[in-house]
C-alpha atoms as a PDB file:
ATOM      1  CA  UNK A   1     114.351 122.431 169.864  1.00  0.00           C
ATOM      2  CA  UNK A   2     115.201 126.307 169.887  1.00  0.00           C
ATOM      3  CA  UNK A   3     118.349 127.834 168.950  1.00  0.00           C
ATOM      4  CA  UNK A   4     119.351 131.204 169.891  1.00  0.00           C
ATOM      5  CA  UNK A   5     123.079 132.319 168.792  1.00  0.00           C
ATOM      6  CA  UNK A   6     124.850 134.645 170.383  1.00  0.00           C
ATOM      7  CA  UNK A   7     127.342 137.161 168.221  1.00  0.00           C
ATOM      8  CA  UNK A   8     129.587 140.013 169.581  1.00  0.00           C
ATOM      9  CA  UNK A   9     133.211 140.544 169.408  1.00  0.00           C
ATOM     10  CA  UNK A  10     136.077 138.314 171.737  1.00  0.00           C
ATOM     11  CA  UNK A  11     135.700 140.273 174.977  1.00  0.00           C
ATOM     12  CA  UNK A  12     131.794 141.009 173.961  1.00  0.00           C
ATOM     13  CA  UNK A  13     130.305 139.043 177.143  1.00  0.00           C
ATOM     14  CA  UNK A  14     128.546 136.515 175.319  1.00  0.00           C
ATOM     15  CA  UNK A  15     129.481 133.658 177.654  1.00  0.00           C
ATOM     16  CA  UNK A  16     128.813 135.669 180.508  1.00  0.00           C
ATOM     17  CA  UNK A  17     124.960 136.857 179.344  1.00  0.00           C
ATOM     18  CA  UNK A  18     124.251 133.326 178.238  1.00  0.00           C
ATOM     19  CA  UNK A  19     125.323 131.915 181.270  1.00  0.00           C
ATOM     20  CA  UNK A  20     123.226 134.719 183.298  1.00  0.00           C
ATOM     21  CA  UNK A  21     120.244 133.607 180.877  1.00  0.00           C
ATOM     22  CA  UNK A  22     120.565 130.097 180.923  1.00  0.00           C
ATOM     23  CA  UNK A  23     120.362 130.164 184.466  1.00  0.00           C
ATOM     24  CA  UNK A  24     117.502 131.992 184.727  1.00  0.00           C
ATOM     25  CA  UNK A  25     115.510 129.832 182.243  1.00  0.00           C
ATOM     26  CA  UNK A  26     116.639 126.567 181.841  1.00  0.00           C
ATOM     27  CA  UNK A  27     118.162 127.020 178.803  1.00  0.00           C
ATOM     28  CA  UNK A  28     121.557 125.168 177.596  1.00  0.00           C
ATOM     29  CA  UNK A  29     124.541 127.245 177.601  1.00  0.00           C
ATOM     30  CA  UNK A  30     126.435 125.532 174.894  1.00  0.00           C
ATOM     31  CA  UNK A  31     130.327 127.533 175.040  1.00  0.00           C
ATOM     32  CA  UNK A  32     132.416 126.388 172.393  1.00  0.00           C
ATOM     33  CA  UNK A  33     135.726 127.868 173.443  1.00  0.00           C
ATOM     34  CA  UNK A  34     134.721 125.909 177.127  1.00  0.00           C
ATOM     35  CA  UNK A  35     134.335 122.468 175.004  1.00  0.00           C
ATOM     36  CA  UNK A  36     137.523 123.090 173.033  1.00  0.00           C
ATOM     37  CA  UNK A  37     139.744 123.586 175.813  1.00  0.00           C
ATOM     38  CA  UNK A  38     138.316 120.989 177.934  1.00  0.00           C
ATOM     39  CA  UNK A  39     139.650 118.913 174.155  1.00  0.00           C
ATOM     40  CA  UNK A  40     142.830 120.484 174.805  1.00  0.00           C
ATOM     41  CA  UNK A  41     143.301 119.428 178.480  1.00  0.00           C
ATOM     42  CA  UNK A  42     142.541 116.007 177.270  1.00  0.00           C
ATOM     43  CA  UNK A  43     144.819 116.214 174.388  1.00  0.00           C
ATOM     44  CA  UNK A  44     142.515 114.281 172.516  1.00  0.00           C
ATOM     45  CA  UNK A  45     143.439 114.667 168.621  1.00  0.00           C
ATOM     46  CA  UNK A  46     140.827 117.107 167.961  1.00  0.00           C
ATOM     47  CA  UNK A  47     142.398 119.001 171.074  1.00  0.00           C
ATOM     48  CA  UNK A  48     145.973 119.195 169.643  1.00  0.00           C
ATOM     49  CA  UNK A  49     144.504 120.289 166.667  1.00  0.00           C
ATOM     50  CA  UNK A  50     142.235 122.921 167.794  1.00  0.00           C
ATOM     51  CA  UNK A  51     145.407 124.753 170.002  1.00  0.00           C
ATOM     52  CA  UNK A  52     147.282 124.718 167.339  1.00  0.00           C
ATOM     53  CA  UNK A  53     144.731 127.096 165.970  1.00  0.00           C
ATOM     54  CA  UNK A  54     143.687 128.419 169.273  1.00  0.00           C
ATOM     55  CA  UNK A  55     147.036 129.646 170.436  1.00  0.00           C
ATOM     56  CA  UNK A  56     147.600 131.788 167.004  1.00  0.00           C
ATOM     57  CA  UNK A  57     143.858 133.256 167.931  1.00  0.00           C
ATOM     58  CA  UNK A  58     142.848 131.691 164.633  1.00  0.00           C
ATOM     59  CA  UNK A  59     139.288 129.850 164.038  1.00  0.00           C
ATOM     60  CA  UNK A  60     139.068 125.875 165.312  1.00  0.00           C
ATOM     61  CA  UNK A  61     138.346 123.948 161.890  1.00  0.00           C
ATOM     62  CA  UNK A  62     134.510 123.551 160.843  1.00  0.00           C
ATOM     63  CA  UNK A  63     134.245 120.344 161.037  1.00  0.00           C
ATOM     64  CA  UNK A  64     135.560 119.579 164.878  1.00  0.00           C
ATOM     65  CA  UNK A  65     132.743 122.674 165.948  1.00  0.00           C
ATOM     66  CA  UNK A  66     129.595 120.997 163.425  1.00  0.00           C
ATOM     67  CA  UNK A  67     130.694 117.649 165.025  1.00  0.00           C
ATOM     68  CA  UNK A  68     130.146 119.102 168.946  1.00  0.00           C
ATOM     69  CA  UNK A  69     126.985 120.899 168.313  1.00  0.00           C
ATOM     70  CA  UNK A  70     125.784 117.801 165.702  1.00  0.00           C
ATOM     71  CA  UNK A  71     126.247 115.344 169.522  1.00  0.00           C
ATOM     72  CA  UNK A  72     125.023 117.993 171.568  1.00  0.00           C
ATOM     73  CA  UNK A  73     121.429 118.252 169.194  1.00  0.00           C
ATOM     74  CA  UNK A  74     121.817 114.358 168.718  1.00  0.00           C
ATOM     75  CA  UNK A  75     121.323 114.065 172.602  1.00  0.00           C
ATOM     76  CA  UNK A  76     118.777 116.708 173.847  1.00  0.00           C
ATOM     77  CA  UNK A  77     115.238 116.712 174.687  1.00  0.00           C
ATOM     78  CA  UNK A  78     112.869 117.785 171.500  1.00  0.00           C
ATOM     79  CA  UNK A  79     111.761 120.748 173.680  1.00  0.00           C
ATOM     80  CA  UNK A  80     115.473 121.972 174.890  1.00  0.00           C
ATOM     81  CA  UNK A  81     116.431 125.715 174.243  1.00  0.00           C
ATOM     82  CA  UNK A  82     120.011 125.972 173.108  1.00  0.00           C
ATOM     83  CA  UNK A  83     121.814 129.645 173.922  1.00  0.00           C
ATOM     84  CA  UNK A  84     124.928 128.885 171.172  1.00  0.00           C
ATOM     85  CA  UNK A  85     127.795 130.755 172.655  1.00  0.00           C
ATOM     86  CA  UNK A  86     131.265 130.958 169.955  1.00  0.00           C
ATOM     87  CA  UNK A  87     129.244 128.711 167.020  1.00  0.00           C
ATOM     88  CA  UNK A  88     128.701 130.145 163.972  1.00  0.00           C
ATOM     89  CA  UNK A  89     131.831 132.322 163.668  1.00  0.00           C
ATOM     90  CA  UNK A  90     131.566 132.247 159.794  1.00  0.00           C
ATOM     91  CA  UNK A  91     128.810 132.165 156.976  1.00  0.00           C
ATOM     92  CA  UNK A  92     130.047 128.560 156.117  1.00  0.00           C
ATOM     93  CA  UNK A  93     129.661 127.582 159.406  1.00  0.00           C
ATOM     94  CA  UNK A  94     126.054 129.063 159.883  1.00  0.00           C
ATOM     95  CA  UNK A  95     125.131 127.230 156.268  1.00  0.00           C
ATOM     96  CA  UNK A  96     126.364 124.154 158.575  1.00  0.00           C
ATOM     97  CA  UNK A  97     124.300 124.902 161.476  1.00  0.00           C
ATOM     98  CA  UNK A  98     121.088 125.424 159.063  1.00  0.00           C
ATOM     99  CA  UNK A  99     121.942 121.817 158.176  1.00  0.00           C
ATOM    100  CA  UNK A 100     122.251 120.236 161.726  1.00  0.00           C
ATOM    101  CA  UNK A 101     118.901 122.455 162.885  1.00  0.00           C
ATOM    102  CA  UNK A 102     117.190 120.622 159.954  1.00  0.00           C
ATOM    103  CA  UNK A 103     118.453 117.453 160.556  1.00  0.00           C
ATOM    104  CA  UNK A 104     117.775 117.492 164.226  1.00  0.00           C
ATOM    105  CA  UNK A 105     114.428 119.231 163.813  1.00  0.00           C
ATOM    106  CA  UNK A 106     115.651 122.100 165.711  1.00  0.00           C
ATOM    107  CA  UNK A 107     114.577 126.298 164.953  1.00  0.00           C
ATOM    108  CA  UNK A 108     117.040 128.573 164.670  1.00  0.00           C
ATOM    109  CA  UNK A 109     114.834 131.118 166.577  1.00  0.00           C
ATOM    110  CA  UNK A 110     116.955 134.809 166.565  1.00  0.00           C
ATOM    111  CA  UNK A 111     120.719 136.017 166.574  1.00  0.00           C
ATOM    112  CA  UNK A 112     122.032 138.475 168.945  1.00  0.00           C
ATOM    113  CA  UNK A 113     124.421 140.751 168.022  1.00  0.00           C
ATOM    114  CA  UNK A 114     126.288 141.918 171.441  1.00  0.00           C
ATOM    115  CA  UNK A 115     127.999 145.118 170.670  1.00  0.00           C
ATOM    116  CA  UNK A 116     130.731 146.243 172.970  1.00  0.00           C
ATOM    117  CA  UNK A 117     133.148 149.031 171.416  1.00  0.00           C
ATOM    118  CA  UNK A 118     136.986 148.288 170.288  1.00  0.00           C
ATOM    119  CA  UNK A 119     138.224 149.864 173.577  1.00  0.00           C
ATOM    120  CA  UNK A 120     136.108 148.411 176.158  1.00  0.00           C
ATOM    121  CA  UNK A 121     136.615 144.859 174.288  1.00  0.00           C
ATOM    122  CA  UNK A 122     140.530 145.324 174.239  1.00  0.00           C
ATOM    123  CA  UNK A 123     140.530 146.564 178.467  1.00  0.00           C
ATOM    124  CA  UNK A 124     138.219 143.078 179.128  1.00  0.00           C
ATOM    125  CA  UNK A 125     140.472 140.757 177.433  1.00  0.00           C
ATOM    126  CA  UNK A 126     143.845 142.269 178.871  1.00  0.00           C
ATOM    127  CA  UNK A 127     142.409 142.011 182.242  1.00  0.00           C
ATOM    128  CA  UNK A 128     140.983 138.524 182.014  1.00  0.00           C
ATOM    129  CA  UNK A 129     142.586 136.060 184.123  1.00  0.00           C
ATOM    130  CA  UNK A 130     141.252 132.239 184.596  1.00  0.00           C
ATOM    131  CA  UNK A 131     141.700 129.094 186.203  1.00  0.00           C
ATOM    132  CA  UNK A 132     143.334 126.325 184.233  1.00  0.00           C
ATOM    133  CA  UNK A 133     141.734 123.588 186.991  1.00  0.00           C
ATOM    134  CA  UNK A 134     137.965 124.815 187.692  1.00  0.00           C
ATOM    135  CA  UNK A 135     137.732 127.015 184.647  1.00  0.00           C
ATOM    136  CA  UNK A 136     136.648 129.844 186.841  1.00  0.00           C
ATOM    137  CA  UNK A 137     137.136 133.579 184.912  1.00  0.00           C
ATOM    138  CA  UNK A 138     137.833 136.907 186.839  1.00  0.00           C
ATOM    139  CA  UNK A 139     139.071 140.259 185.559  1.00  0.00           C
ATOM    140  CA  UNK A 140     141.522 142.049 187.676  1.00  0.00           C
ATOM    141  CA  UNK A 141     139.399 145.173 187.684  1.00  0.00           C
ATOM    142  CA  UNK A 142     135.799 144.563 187.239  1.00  0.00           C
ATOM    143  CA  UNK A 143     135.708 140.810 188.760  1.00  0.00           C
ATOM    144  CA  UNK A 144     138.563 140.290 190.721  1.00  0.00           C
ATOM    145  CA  UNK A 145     139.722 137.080 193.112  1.00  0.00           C
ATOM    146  CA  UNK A 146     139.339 138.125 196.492  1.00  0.00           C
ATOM    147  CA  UNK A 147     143.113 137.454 197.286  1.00  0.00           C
ATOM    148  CA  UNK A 148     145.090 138.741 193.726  1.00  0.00           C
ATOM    149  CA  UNK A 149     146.264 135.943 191.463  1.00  0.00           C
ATOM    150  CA  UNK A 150     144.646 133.082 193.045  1.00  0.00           C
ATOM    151  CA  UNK A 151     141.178 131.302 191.919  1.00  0.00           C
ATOM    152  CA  UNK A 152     138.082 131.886 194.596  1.00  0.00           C
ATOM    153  CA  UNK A 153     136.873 128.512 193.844  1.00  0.00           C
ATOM    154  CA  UNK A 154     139.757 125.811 194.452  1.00  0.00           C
ATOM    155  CA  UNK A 155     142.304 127.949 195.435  1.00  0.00           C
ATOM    156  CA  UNK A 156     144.846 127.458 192.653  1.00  0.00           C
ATOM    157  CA  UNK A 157     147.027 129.842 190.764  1.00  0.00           C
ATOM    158  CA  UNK A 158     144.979 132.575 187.814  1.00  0.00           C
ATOM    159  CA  UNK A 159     146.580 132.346 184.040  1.00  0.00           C
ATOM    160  CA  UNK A 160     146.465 134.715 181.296  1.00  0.00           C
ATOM    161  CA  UNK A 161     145.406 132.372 178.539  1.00  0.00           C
ATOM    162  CA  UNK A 162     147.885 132.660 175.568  1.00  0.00           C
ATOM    163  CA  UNK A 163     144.432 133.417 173.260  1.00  0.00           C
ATOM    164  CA  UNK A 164     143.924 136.909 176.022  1.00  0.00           C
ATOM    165  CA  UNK A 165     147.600 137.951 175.460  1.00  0.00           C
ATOM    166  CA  UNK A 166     147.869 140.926 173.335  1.00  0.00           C
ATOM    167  CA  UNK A 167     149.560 139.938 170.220  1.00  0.00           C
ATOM    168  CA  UNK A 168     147.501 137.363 170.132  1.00  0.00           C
ATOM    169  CA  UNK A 169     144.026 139.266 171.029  1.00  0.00           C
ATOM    170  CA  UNK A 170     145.015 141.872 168.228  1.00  0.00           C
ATOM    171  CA  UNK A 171     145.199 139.337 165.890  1.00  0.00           C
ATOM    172  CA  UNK A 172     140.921 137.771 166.893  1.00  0.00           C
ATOM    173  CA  UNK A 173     139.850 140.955 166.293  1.00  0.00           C
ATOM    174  CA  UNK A 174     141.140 141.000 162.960  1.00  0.00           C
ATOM    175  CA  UNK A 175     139.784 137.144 162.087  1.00  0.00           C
ATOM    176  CA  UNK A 176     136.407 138.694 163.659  1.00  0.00           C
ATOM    177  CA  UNK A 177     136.213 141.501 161.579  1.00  0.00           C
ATOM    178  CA  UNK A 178     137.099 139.655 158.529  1.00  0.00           C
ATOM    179  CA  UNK A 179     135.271 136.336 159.173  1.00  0.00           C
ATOM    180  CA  UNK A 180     132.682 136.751 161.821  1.00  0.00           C
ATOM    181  CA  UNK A 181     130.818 139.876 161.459  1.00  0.00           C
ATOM    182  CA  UNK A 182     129.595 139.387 158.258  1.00  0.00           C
ATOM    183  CA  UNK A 183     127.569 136.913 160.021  1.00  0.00           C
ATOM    184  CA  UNK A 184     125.349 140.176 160.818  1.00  0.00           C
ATOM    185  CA  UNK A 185     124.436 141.009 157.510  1.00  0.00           C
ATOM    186  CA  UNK A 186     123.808 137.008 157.014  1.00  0.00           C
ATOM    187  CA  UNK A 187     121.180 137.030 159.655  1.00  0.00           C
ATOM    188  CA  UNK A 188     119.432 140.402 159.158  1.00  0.00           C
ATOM    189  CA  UNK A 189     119.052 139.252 155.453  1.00  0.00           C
ATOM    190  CA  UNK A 190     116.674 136.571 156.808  1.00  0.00           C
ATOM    191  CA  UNK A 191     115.050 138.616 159.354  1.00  0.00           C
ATOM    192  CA  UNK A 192     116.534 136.756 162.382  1.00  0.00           C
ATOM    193  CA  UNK A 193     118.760 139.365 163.929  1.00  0.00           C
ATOM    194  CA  UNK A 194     118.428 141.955 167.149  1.00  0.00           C
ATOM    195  CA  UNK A 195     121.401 143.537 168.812  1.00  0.00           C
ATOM    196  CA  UNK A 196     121.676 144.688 172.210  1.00  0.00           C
ATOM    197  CA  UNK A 197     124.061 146.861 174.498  1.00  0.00           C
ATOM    198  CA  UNK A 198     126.707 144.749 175.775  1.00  0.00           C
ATOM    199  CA  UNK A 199     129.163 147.435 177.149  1.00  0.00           C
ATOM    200  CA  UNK A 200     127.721 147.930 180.463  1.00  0.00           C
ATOM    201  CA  UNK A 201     128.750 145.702 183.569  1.00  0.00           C
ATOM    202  CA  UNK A 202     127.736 142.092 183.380  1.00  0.00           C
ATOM    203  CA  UNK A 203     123.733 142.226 184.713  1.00  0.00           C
ATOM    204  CA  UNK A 204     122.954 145.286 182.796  1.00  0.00           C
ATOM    205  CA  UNK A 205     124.310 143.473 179.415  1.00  0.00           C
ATOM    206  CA  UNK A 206     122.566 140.246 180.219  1.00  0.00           C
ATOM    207  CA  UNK A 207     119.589 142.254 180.861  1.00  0.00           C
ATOM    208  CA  UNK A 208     119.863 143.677 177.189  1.00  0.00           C
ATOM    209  CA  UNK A 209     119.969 140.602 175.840  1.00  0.00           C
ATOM    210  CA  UNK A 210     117.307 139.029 177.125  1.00  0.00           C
ATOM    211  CA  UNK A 211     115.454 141.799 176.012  1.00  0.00           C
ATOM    212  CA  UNK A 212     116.618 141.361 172.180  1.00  0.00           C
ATOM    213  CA  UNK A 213     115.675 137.280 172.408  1.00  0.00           C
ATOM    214  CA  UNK A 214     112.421 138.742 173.294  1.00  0.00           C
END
């Protein structure tokens, strides 16, 4: 198996260039933030415990994240490429991932770093809206619904998720800076790190990126 993980800021477009990529090649688009609310809408106990952290725009515990990816490697094909999309968000957690790669006989192959300045990143998320049935995502300026307010795909009501309102967006930019981007140095330590150009529209980023994974 091949593992590519994809870093960059909330708002950086990494779900958006992995899903662009993984379409394109086959890959698996592995979201975290998707599986953890679809835990939440279940209210599983792992889901109550995850919005709890969620909804402050904290970090989900380590061990509910290492246990997804840990089933997700359990179950794939020996010859499956993995685009990790929201896992590792810390150095602990990327010491865990080393462990499940090994374990699972998996390559961590290269890290992308998608860099999106502070202003671009804060206009995305404030203009983010999404549909709490589908899970469909639109952005009132650069991907809108094609009636306002209402999803494209089944028709029902857009939400500003509590994690995109601003108190709350303020405060993952903080935990990012703090607890994520370190994860940067971590990876260009062990020569596994490229960055790319993420703050152009959404084909000319996933372009950039697909570029980096080389």
């Amino acid at each position: 198996m091949r593992v590519f993980i994809f870093l960059g800021a909330p708002g950086a477009g990494k779900g958006t260039a992995a899903a662009k990529i993984a379409a394109a090649t086959g890959a698996w688009h592995v979201s975290t933030g998707a599986m953890l609310r679809d835990l939440v809408r279940e209210n599983s106990p792992a889901g109550i415990v995850a919005k709890s952290h969620i909804d402050k725009g904290e970090l989900v515990p380590d061990h509910i994240l290492a246990g997804m990816i840990g089933e997700l490697f359990e179950a794939a094909e020996k010859d499956a490429t993995f685009i990790l999309d929201g896992f590792p968000r810390t150095i602990a957690q990327a010491e865990e991932l080393d462990g499940l790669a090994a374990a699972h006989g998996a390559e961590i192959v290269k890290t992308i770093n998608i860099e999106v300045p502070e202003d671009i990143l804060l206009k995305r998320l404030g203009g983010r809206r999404v549909c709490p049935v589908c899970g469909a995502s639109f952005h009132v300026e650069s991907l809108p619904p094609k009636q306002p307010g209402i999803c494209d795909i089944c028709g029902n009501d857009l939400v500003l998720r509590d994690d995109d309102k601003p108190e709350t967006v303020k405060n993952r930019l903080l935990v990012y800076a703090e607890k994520t981007a370190p994860l940067t140095g971590w990876y260009e330590r062990i020569g596994k790190l490229a960055r790319a150009d993420g703050s152009g529209n959404a084909d000319e980023a996933a372009r950039n990126v697909a570029a980096a994974m080389g």
